[in-house]
C-alpha atoms as a PDB file:
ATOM      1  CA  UNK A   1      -3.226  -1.053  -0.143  1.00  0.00           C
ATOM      2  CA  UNK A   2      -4.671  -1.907   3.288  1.00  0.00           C
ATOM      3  CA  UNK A   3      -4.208  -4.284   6.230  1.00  0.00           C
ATOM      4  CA  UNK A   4      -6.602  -6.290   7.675  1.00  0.00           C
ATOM      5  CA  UNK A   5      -9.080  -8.762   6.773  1.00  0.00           C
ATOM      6  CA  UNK A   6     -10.870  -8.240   3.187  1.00  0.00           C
ATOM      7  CA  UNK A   7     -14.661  -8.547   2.209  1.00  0.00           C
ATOM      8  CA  UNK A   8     -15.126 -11.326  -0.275  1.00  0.00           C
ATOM      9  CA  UNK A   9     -15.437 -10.187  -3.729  1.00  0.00           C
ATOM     10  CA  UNK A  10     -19.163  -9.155  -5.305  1.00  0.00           C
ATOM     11  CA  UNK A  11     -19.102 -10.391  -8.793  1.00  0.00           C
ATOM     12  CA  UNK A  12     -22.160  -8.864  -9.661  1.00  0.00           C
ATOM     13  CA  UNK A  13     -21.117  -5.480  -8.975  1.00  0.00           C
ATOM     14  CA  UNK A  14     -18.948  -4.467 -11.773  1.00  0.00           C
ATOM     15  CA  UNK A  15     -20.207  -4.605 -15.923  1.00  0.00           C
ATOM     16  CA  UNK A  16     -19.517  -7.141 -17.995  1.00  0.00           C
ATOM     17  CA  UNK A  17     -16.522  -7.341 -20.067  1.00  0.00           C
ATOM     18  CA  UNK A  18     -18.560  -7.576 -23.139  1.00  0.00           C
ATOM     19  CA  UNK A  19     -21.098  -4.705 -23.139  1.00  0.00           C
ATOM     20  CA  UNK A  20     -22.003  -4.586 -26.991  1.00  0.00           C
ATOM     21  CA  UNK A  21     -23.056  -1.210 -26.545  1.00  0.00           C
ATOM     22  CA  UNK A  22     -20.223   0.155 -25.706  1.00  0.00           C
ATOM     23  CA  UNK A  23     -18.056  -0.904 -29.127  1.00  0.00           C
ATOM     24  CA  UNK A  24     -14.559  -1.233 -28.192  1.00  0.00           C
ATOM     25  CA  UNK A  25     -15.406  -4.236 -25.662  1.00  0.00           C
ATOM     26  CA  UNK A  26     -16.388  -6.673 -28.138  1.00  0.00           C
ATOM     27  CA  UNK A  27     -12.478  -6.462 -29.391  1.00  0.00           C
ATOM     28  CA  UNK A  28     -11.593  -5.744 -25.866  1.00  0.00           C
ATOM     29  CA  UNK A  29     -13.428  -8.813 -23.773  1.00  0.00           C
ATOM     30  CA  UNK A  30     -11.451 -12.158 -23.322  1.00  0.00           C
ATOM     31  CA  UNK A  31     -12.426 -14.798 -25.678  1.00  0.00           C
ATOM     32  CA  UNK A  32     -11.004 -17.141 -23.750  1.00  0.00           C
ATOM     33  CA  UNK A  33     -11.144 -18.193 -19.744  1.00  0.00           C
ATOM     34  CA  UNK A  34      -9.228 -16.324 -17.415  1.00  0.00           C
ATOM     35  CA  UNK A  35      -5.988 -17.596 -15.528  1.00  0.00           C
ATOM     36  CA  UNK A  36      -5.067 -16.494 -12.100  1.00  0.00           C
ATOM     37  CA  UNK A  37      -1.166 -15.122 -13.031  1.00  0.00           C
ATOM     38  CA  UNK A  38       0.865 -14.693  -9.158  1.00  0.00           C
ATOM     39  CA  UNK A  39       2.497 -11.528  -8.976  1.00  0.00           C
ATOM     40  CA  UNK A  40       6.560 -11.323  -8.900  1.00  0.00           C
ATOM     41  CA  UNK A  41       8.673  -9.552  -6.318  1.00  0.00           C
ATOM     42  CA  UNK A  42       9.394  -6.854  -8.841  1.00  0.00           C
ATOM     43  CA  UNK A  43       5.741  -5.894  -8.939  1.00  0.00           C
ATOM     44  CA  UNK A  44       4.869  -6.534  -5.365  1.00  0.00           C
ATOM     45  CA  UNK A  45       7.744  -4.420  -4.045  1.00  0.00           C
ATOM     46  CA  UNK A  46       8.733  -0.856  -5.476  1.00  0.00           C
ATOM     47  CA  UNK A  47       8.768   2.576  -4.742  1.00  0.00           C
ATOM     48  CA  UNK A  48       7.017   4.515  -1.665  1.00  0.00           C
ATOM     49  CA  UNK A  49       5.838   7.523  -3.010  1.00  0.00           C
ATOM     50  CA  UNK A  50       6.645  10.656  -0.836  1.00  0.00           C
ATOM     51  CA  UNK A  51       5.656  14.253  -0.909  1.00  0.00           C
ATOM     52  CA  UNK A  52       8.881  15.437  -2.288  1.00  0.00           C
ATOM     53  CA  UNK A  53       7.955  14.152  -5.402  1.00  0.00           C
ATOM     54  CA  UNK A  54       5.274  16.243  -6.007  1.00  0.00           C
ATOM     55  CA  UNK A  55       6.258  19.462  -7.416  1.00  0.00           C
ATOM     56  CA  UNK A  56       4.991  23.189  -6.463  1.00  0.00           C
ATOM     57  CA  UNK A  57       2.055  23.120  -9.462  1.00  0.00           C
ATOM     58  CA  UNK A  58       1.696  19.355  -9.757  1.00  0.00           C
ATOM     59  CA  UNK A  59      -1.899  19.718  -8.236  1.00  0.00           C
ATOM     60  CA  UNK A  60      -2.935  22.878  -9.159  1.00  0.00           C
ATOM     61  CA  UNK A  61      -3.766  22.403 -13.425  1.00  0.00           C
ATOM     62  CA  UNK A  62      -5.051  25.606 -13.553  1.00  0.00           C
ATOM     63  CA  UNK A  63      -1.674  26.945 -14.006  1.00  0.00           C
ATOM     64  CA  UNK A  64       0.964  23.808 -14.306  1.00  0.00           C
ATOM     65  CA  UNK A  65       1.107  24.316 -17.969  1.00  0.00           C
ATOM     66  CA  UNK A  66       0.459  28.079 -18.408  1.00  0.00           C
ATOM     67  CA  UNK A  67       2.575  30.452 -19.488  1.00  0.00           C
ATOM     68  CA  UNK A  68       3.790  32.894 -16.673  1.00  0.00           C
ATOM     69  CA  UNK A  69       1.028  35.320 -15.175  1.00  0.00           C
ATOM     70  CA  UNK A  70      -1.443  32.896 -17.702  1.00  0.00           C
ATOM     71  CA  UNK A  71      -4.150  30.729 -16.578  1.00  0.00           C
ATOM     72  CA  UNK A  72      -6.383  28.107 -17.999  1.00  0.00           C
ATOM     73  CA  UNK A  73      -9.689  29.210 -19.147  1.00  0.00           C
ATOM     74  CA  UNK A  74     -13.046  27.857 -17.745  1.00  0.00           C
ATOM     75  CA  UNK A  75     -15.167  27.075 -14.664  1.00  0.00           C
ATOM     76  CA  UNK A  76     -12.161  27.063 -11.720  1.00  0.00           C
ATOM     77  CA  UNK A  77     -13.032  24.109  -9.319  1.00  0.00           C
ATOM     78  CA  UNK A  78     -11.464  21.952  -6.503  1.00  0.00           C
ATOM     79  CA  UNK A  79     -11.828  18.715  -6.656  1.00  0.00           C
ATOM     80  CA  UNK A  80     -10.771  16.966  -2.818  1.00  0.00           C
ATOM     81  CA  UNK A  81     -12.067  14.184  -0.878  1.00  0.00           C
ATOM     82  CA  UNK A  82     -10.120  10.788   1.020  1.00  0.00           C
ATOM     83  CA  UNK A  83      -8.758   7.588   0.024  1.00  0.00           C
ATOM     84  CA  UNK A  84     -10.142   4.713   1.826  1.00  0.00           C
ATOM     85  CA  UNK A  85      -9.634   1.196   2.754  1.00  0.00           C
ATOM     86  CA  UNK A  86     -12.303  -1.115   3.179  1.00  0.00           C
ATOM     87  CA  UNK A  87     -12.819  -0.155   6.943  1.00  0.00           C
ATOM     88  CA  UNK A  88     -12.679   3.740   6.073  1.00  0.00           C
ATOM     89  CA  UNK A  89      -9.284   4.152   7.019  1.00  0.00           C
ATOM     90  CA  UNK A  90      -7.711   6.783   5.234  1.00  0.00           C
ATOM     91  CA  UNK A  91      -5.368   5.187   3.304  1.00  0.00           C
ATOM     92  CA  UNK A  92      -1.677   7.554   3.283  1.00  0.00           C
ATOM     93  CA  UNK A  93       0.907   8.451   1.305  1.00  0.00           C
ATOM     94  CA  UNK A  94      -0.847   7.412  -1.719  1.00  0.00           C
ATOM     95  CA  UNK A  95       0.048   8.777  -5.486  1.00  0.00           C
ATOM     96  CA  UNK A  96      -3.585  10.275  -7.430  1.00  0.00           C
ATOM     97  CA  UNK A  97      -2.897  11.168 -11.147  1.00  0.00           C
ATOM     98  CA  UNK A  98      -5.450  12.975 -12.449  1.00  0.00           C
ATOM     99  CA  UNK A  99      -6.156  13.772 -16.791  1.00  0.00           C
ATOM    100  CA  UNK A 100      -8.790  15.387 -18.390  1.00  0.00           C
ATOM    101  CA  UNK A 101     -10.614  16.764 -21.372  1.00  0.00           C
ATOM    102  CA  UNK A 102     -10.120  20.775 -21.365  1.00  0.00           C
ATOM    103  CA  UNK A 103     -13.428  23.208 -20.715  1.00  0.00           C
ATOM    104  CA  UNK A 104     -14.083  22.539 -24.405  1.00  0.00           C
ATOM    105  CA  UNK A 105     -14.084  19.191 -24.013  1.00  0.00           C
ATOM    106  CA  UNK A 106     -10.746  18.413 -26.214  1.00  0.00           C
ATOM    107  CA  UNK A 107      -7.886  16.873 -24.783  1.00  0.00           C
ATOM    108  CA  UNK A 108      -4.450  17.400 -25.967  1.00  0.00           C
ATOM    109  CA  UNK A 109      -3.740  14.505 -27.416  1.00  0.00           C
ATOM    110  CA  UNK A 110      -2.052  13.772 -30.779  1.00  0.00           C
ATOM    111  CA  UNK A 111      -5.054  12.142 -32.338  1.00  0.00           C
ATOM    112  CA  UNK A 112      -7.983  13.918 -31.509  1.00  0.00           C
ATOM    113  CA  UNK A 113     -10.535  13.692 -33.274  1.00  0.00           C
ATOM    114  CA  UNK A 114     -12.816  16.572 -31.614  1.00  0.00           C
ATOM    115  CA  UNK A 115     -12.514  19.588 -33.408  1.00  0.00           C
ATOM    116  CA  UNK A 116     -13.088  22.198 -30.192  1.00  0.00           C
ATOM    117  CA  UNK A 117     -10.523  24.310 -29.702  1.00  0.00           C
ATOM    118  CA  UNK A 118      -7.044  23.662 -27.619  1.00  0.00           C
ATOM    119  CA  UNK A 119      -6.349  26.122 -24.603  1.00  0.00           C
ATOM    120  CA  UNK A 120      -2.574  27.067 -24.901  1.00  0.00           C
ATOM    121  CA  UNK A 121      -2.195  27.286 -21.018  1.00  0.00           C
ATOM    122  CA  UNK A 122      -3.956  23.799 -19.772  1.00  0.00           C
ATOM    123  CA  UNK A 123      -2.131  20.222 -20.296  1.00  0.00           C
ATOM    124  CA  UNK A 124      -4.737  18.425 -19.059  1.00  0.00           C
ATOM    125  CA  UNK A 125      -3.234  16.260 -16.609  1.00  0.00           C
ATOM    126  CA  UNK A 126      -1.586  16.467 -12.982  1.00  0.00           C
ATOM    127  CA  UNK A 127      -0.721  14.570  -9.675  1.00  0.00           C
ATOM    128  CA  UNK A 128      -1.198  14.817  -5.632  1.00  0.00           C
ATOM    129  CA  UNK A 129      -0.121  12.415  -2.710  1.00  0.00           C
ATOM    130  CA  UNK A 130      -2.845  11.676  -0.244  1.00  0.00           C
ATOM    131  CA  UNK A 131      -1.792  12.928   3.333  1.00  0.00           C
ATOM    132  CA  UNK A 132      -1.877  11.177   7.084  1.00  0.00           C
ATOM    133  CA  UNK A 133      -5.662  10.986   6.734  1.00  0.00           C
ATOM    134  CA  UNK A 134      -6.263   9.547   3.127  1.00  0.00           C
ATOM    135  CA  UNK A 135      -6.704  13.544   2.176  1.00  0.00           C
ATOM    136  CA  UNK A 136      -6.237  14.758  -0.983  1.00  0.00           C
ATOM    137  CA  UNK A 137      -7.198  17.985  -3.136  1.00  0.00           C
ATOM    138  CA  UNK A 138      -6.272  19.303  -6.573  1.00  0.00           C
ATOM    139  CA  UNK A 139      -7.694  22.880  -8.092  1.00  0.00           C
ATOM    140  CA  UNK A 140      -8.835  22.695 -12.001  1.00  0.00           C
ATOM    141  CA  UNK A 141     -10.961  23.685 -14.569  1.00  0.00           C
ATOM    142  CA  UNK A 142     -14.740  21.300 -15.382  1.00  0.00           C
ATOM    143  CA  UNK A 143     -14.261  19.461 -18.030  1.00  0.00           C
ATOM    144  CA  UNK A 144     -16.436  19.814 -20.909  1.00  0.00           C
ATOM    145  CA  UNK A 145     -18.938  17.133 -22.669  1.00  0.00           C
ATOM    146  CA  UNK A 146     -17.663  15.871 -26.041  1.00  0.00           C
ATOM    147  CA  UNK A 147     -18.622  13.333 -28.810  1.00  0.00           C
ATOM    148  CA  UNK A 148     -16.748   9.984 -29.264  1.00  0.00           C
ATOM    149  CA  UNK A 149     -17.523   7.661 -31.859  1.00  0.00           C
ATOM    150  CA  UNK A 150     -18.985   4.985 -30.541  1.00  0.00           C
ATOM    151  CA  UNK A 151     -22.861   5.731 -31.781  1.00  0.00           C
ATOM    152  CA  UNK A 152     -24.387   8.070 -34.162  1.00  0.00           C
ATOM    153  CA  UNK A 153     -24.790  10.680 -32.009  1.00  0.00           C
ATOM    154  CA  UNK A 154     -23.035   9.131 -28.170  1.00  0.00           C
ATOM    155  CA  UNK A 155     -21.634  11.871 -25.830  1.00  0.00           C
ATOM    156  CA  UNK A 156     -19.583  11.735 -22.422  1.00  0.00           C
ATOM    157  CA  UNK A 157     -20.529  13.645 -19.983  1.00  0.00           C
ATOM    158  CA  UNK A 158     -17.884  15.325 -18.026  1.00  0.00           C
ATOM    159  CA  UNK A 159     -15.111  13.551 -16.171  1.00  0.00           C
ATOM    160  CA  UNK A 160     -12.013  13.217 -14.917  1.00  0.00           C
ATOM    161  CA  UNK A 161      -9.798  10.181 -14.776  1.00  0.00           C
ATOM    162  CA  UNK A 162      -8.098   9.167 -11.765  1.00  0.00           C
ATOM    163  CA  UNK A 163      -5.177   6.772 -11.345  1.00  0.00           C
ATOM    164  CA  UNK A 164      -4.715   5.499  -7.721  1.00  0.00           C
ATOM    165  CA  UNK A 165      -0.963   4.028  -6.768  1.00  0.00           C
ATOM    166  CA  UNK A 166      -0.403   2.379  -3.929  1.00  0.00           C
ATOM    167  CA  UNK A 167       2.990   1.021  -2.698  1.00  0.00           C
ATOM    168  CA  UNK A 168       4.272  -0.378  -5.782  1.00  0.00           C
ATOM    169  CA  UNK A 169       3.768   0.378  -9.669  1.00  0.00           C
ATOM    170  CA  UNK A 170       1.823  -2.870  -9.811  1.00  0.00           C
ATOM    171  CA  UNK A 171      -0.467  -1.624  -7.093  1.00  0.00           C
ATOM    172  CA  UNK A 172      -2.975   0.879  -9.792  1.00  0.00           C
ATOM    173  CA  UNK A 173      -6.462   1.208 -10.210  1.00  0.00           C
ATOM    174  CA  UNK A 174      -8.353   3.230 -12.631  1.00  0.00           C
ATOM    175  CA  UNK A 175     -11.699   4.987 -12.542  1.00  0.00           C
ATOM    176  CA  UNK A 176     -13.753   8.092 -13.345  1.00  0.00           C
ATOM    177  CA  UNK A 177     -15.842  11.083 -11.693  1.00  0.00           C
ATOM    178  CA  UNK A 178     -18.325  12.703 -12.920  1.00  0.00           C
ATOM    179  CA  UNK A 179     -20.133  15.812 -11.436  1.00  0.00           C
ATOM    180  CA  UNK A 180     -23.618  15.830  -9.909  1.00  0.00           C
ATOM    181  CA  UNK A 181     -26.377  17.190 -12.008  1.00  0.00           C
ATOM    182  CA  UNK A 182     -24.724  16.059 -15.489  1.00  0.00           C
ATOM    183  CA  UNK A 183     -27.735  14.972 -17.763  1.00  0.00           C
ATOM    184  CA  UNK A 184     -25.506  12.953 -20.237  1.00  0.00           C
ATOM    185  CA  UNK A 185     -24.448  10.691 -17.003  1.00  0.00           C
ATOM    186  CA  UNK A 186     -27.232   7.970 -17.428  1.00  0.00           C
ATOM    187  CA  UNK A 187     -27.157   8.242 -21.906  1.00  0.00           C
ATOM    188  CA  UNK A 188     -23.395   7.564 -21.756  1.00  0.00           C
ATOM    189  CA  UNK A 189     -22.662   3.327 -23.010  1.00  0.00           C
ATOM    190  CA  UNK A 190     -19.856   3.088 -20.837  1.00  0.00           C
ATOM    191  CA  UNK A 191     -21.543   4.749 -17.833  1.00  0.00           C
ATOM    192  CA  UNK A 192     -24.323   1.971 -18.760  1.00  0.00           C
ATOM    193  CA  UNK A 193     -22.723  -0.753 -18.465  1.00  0.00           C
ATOM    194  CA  UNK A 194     -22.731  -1.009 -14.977  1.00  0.00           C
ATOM    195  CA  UNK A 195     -26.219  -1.813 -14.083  1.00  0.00           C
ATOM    196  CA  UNK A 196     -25.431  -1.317 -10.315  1.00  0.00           C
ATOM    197  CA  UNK A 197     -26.838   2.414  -9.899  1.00  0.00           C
ATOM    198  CA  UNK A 198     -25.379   2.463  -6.115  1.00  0.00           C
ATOM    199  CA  UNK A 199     -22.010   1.970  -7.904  1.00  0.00           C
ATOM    200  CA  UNK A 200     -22.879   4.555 -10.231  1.00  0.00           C
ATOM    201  CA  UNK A 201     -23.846   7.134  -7.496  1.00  0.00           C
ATOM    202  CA  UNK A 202     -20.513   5.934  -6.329  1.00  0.00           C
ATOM    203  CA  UNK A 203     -19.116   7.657  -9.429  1.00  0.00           C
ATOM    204  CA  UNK A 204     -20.232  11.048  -9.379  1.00  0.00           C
ATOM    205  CA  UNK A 205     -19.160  13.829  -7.286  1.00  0.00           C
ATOM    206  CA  UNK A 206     -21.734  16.038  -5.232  1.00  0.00           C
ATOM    207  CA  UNK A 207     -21.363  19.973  -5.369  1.00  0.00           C
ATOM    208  CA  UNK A 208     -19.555  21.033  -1.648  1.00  0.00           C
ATOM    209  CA  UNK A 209     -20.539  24.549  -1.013  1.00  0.00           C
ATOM    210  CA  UNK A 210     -18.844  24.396   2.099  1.00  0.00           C
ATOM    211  CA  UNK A 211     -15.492  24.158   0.720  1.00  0.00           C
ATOM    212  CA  UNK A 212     -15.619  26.554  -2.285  1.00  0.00           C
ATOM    213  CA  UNK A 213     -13.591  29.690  -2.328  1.00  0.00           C
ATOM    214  CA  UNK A 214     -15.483  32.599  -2.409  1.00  0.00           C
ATOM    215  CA  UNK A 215     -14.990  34.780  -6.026  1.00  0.00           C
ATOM    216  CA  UNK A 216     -12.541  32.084  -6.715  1.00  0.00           C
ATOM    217  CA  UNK A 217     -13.532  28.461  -7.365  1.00  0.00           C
ATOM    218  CA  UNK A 218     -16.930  25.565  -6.608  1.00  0.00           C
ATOM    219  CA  UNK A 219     -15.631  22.666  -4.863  1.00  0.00           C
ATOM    220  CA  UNK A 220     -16.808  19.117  -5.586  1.00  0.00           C
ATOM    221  CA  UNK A 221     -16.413  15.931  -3.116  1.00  0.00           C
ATOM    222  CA  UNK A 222     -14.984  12.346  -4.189  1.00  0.00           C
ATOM    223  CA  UNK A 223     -14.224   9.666  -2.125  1.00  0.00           C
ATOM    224  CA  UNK A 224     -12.143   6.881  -3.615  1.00  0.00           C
ATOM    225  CA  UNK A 225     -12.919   3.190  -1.551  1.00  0.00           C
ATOM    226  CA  UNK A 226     -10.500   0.552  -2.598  1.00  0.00           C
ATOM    227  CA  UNK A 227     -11.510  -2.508  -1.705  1.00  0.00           C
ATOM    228  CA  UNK A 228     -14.897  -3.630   0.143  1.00  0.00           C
ATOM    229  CA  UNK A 229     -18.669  -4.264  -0.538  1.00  0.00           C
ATOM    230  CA  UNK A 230     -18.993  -0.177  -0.925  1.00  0.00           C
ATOM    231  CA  UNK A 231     -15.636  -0.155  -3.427  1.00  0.00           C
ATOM    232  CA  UNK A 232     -15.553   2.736  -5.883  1.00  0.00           C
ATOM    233  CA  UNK A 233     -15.673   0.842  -9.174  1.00  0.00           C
ATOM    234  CA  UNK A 234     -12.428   0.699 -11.115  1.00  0.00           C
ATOM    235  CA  UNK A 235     -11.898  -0.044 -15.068  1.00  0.00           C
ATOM    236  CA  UNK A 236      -9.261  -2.364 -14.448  1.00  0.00           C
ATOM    237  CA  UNK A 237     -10.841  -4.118 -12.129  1.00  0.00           C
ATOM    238  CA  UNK A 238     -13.953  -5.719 -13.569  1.00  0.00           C
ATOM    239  CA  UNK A 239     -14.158  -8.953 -11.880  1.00  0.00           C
ATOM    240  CA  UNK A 240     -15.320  -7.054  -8.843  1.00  0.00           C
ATOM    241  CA  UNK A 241     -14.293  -5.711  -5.128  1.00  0.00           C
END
């Protein structure tokens, strides 16, 4: 997603595949040594995402699934910040999918297992395109905290999941935000199982005062940092920057 020389790769930055704590990586974790597989044309070269792809809601999931004159219920919030290479260049033209849990902390998704209730005007998901600059901003609702089995009594704190594209649909990295101040952020398995806490800090967004609307919506800052010793950390990317 950048030009330029890279940083060699910090091993020790990322968690472990196997993480016992959190369940689903023992049955997730190679058993086996990894192979270096070289990438084909068809994954190296593909589509260059443009703005006129993005549609007149796509960013703004307070209202992208509600019915007309409805809105999503809870906290209204703007999420923004830049995507960056590994020499803070702001990386362009790049496609963000965002999902999320609703302010209840249920997502709509067939097999839930969370019994709060659905909101009939919030799908949960929705999409920008960084600008010139790296710049990108979507408006939502905060997600809420919900249970997941994965200990008697384990809970997530809020989040939202990004997916970062770059030039091709081979070119995608994964990762979370979480919000400043959430006391469930250090409890959470998966959040522990990266023992870097810079990494983690990496992970959450701060409150931005300066960029709320007034009567209307807080505003929370996340960078996203691709590649580098100061790389945001990525679930697909485990072996490190």
């Amino acid at each position: 997603m950048s030009d330029g020389p890279l940083f060699h790769r910090n091993r020790d930055r990322h968690p472990k595949a196997l993480t016992p704590d959190y369940k689903t990586s023992v049955v997730r974790s190679p058993q086996k040594a990894l192979l270096s597989m070289p990438t084909t044309l068809s994954e190296e070269a593909g589509p260059v995402f443009g703005h006129d792809i993005i549609g007149a809601h796509d960013n703004d999931l307070i209202v992208n699934y509600a019915a007309a004159g409805e809105m999503a219920i809870g906290q209204r919030i703007i999420v923004h910040g830049r995507v960056l290479d590994e020499n803070g260049r702001g990386v362009p033209n790049a496609l963000i999918e965002v999902w999320q849990a609703n302010a209840g902390g249920r997502y709509r998704h067939a097999k839930e297992g969370y019994i709060a209730p659905l909101d009939p005007n919030f799908g949960g998901c929705g999409r920008t395109i960084t600008d010139d600059q790296g710049g990108y901003s979507f408006r939502t609702i905060k997600p809420g905290a919900y249970p997941w089995p994965n200990g008697v009594n384990d809970w997530r704190p809020a989040h939202i999941h990004f997916s970062v594209f770059g030039h091709s649909f081979g070119q995608r990295l994964i990762t979370q935000m979480y919000f400043e101040g959430d006391p469930l952020i250090p409890l959470c398995p998966i959040v522990r199982t990266i023992t870097d806490a810079e990494a983690v800090s990496q992970l959450v967004a701060p409150l931005d005062m300066n960029n709320t609307v007034p009567m209307d919506a807080r505003a929370y800052h996340f960078d996203i940092v691709l590649r580098g010793r100061r790389s945001t950390m990525f679930e697909n990317r485990i072996e490190g920057n």
